[in-house]
Protein backbone atom coordinates (compact mmCIF):
# COMPACT_ATOMS: atom_id res chain seq x y z
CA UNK A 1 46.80 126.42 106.14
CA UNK A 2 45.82 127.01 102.51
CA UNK A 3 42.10 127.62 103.60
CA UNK A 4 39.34 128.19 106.44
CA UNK A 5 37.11 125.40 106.88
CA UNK A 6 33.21 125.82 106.63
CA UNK A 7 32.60 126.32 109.94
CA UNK A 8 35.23 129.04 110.41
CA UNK A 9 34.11 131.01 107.03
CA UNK A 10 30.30 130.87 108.30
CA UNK A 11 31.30 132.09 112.14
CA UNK A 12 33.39 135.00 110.30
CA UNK A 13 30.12 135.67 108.03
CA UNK A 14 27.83 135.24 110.79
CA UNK A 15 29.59 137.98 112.52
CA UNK A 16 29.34 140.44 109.45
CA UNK A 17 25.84 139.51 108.80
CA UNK A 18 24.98 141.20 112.38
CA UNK A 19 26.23 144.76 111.56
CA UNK A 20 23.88 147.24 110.51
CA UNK A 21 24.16 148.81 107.47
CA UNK A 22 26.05 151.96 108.26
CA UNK A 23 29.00 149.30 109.82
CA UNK A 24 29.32 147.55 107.36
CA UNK A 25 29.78 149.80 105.18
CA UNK A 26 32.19 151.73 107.25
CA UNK A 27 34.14 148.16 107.54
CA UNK A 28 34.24 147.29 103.90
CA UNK A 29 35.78 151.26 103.25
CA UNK A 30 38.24 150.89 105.64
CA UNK A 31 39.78 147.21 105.78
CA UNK A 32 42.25 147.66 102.96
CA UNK A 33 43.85 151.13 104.29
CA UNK A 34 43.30 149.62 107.79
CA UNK A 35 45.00 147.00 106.98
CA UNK A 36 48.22 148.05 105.47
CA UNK A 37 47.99 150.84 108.19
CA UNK A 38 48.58 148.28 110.90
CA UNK A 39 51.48 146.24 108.49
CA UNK A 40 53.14 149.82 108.62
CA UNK A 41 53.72 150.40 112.17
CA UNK A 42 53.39 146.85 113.38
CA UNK A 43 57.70 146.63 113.49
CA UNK A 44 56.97 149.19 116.12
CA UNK A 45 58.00 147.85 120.25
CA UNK A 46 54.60 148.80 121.09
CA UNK A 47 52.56 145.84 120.33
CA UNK A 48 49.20 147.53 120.73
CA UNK A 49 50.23 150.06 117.98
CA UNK A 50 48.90 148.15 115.23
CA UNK A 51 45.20 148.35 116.64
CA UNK A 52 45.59 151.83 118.15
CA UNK A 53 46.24 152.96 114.26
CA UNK A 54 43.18 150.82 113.24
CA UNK A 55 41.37 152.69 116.26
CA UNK A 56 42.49 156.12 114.57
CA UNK A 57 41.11 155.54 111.51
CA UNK A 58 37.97 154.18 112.38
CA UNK A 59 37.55 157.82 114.28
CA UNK A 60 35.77 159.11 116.84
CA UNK A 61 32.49 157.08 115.95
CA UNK A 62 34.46 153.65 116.21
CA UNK A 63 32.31 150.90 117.71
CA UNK A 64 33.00 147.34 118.76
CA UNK A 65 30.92 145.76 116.22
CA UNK A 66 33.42 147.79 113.69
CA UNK A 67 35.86 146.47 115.21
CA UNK A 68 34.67 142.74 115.05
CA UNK A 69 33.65 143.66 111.26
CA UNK A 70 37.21 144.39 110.36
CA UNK A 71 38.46 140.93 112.33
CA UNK A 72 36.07 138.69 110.71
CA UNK A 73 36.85 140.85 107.10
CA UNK A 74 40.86 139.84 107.67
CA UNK A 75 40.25 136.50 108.88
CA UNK A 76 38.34 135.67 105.83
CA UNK A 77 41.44 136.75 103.94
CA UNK A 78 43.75 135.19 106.78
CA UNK A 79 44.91 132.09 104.38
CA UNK A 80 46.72 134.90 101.35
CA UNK A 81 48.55 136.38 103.84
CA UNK A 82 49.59 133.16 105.39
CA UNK A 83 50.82 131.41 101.84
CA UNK A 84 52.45 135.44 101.57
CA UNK A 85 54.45 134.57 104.34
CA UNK A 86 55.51 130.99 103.56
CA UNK A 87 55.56 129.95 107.44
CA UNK A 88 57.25 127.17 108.40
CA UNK A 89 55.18 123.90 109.40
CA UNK A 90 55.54 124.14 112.77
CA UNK A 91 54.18 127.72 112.74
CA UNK A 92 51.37 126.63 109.98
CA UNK A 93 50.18 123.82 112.69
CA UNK A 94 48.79 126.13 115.45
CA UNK A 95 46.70 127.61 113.32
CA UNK A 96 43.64 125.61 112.82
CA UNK A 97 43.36 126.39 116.50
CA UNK A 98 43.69 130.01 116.58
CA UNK A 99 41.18 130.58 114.03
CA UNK A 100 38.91 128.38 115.95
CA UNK A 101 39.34 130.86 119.06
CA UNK A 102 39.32 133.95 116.96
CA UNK A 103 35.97 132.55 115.11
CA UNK A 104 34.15 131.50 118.65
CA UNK A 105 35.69 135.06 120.39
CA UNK A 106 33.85 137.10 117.49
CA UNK A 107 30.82 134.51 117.57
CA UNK A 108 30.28 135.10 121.60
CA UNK A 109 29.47 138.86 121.34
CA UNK A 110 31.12 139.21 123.99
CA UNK A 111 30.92 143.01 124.98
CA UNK A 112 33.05 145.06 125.29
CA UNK A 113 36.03 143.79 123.58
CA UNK A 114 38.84 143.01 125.85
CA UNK A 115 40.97 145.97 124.23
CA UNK A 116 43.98 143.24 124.92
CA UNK A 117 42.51 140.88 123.08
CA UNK A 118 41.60 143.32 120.45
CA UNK A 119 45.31 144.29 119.89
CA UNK A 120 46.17 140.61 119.83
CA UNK A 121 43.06 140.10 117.22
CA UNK A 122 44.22 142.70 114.79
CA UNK A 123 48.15 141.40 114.63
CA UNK A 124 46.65 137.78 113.76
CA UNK A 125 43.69 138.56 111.10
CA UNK A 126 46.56 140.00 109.55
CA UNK A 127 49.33 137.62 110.16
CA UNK A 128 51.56 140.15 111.74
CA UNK A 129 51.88 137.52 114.55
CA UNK A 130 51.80 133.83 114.21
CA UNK A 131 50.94 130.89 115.98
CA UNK A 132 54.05 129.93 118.57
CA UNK A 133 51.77 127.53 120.82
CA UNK A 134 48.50 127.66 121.97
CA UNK A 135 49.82 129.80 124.47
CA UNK A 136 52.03 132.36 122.88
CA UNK A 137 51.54 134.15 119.69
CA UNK A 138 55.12 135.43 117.55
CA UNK A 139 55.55 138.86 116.41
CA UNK A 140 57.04 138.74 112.71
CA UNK A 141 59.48 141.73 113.49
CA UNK A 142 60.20 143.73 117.11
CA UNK A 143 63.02 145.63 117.69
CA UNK A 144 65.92 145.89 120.70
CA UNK A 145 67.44 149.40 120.61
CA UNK A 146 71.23 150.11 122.32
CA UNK A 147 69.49 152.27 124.95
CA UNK A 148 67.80 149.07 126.60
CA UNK A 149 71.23 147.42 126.98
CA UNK A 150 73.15 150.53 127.93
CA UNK A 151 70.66 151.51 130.73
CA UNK A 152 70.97 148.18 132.16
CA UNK A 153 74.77 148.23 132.13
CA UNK A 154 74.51 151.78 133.64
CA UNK A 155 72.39 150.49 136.45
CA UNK A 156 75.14 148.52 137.59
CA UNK A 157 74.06 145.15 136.39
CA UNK A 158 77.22 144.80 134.37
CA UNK A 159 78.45 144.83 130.39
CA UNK A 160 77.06 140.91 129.50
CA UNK A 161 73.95 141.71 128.27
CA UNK A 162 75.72 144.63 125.80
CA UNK A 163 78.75 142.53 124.73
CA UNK A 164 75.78 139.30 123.75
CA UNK A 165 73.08 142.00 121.93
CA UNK A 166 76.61 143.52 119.78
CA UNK A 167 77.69 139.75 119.02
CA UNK A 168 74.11 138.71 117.92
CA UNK A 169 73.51 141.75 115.52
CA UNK A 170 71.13 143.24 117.96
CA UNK A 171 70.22 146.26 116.44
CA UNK A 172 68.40 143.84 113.77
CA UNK A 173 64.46 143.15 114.00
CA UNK A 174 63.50 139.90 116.47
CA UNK A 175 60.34 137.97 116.58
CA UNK A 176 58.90 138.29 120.41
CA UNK A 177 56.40 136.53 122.23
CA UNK A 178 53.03 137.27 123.61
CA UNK A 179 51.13 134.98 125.91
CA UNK A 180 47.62 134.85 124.63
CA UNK A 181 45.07 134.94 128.24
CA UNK A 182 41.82 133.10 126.36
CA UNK A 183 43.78 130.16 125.77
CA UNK A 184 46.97 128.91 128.74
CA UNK A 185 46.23 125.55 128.18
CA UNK A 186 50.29 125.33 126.97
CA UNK A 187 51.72 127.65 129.86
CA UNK A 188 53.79 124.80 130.76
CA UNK A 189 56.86 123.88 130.08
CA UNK A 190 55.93 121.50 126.77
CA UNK A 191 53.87 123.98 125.42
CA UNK A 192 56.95 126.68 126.23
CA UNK A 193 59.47 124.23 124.06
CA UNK A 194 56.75 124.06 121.43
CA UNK A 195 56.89 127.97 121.01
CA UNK A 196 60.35 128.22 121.40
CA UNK A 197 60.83 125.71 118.34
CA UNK A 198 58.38 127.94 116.68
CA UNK A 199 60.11 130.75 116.73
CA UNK A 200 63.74 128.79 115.85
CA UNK A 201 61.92 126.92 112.59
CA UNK A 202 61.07 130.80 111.50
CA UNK A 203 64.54 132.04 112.45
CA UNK A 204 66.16 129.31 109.70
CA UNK A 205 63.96 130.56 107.34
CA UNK A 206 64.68 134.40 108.01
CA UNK A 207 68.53 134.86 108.44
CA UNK A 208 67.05 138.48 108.39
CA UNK A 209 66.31 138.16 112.05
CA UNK A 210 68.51 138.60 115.67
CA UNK A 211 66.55 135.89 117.43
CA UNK A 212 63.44 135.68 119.37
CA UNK A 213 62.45 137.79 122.61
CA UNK A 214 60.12 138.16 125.69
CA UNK A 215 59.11 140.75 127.59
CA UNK A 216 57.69 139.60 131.29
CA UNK A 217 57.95 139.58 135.45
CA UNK A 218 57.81 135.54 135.03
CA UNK A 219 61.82 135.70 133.93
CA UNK A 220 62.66 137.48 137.08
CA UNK A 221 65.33 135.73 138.89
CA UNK A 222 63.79 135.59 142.60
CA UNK A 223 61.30 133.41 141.43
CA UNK A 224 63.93 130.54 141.09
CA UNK A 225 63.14 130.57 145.01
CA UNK A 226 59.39 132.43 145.56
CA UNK A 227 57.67 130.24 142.70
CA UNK A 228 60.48 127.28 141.65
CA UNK A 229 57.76 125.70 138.92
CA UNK A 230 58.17 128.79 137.06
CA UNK A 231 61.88 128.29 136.90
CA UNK A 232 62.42 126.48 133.31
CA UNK A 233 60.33 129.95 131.80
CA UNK A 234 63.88 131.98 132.94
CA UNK A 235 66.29 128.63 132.85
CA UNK A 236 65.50 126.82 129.82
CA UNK A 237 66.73 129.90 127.59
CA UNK A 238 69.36 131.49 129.74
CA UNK A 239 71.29 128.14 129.93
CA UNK A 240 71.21 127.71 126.59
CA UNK A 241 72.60 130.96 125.30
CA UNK A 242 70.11 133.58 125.54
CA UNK A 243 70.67 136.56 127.72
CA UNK A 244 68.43 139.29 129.89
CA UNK A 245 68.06 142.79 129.94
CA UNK A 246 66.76 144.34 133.29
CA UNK A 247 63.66 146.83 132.45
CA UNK A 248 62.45 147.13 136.13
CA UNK A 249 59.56 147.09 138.20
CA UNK A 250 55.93 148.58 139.11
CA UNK A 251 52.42 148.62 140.04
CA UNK A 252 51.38 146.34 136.83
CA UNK A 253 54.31 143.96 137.15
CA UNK A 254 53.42 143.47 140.78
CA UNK A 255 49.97 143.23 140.06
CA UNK A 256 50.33 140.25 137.48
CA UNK A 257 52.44 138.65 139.73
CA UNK A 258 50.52 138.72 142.11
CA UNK A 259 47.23 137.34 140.13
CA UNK A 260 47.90 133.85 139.86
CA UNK A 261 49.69 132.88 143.14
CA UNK A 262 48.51 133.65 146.81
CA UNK A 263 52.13 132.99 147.88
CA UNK A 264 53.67 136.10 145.71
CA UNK A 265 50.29 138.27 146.18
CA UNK A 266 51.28 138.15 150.01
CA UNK A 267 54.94 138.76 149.81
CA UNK A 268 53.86 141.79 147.81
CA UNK A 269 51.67 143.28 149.97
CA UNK A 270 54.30 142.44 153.17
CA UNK A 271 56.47 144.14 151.17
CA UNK A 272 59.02 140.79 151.02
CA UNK A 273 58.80 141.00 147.15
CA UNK A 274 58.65 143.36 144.24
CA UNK A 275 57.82 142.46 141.04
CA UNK A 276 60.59 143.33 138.00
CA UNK A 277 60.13 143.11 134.18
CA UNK A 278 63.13 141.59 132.36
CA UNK A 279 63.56 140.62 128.52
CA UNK A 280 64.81 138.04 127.80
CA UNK A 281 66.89 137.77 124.13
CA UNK A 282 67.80 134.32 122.64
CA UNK A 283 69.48 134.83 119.61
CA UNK A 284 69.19 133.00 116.60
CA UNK A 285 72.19 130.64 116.69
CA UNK A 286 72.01 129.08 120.20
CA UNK A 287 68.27 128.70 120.20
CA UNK A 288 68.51 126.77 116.74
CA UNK A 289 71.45 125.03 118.05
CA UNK A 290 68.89 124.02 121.54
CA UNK A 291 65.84 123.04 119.53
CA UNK A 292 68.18 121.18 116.75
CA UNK A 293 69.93 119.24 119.69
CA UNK A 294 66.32 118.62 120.99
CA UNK A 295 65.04 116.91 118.07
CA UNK A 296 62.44 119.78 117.95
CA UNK A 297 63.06 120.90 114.15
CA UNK A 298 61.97 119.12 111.25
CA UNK A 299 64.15 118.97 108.51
């Protein structure tokens, strides 16, 4: 994407052109240390940390026309950081259609702003994550500490998951995946192969990287059985060399589950099902090996 197309520049200018004075102004002296505020801590596991940091600095007097301000400000310079990153194609493609949603999201208004989508905003006006699928967005860097895989071995759930993190360089950064709610039009199993040869086409290009990861309650074994079309989410990876760390359960994993499906929402609530978080690690080599046996990578 070497630039935004007409429409997209006017929807980002449209939305500056509505602050009043004082915002803008507070928008134009912040974007630059905002900005290389979020690139600092954006490595961090906490994927809203990059916005929260944004949030700090805007201060007590931060607004959500500020907050669209600084999107549409780092969208307009969205295609330098892109060519800065020198993304591979099949990352480059999705893009025309994010900035499509991120330009009608800012032009609706819409009010408040979805603090989820706000955190997701911020990481992608400044190409901290990139386009997977429609569907799921890539962090550039996340890490996996030891203590993840030791706690899970120490829960009894055995030494695998240890032995695979140690023999893929583990303690090295990973992209991870994000499902992106305004847009699940490829939460299916296509759209999951598309983001999964996302992530492998940046892993050739960054030998820097461990291999790609995702953090969920839809890789939880039992739903093999309680919700089988969800299977290939857990089985496509795991059977092709990827392994899972258990990070357990909750109110919020059980109430995600539960959002989508009458079936699991009533097993919950009988008390026939709980809800677990596991992530899921596919290192570098066997998911490049999957998506080159695939015919999924360009050459």
């Amino acid at each position: 994407m070497t630039q935004l197309t007409p429409e997209q520049t006017a929807a980002f200018e449209r939305a500056l052109s509505r602050l009043s004075s004082a915002d803008r102004a507070r928008v134009n002296e912040l974007k630059d240390a905002a900005a290389r505020a979020a690139a600092e801590v954006a490595p961090h596991w906490d994927f809203e940390l990059a916005a929260r940091t944004v949030d700090g600095l805007l201060g007590e007097g931060a607004n959500d026309d500020q907050r669209r301000g600084l999107i549409a400000a780092w969208a307009l310079e969205l295609p330098g950081r892109i060519a800065a990153e020198r993304l591979p194609q099949a990352v480059l493609a999705g893009y025309p259609t994010y900035v499509d949603r991120l330009a009608a999201y800012l032009d609706s208004g819409a009010d408040p702003y979805d603090p989820d989508f706000w955190a997701k905003d911020v990481r992608v006006s400044l190409a901290l994550s990139v386009p997977g699928s429609n569907t799921q967005m890539l962090d550039l860097s996340s890490p996996v500490g030891p203590g993840l895989v030791v706690r899970h071995m120490l829960g009894g759930r055995g030494p695998g998951p240890l032995i695979a993190w140690v023999q893929a360089g583990g303690w090295r950064p990973w992209l991870e995946t994000h499902t992106e709610a305004r847009d699940l039009s490829d939460f299916n199993e296509a759209g999951w192969e598309r983001n999964w040869a996302a992530a492998a086409a940046l892993l050739k290009t960054r030998p820097e990287l461990a291999g790609v990861i995702g953090s969920s309650w839809f890789f939880d074994p039992p739903l093999e059985i309680i919700s089988p079309r969800l299977t290939y989410l857990r089985a496509t990876p795991v059977n092709n060399g990827a392994f899972m760390i258990h990070q357990g359960g909750g109110e919020i994993h059980d109430e995600r589950a539960s959002v989508s499906s009458p079936t699991r929402r009533a097993m919950i609530e009988a008390g026939e099902y709980s809800a677990c978080s596991w992530l899921l690690c596919w290192p570098r080599k066997p998911l490049i090996r999957w998506a080159e046996a695939r015919g999924l990578l360009q050459p």
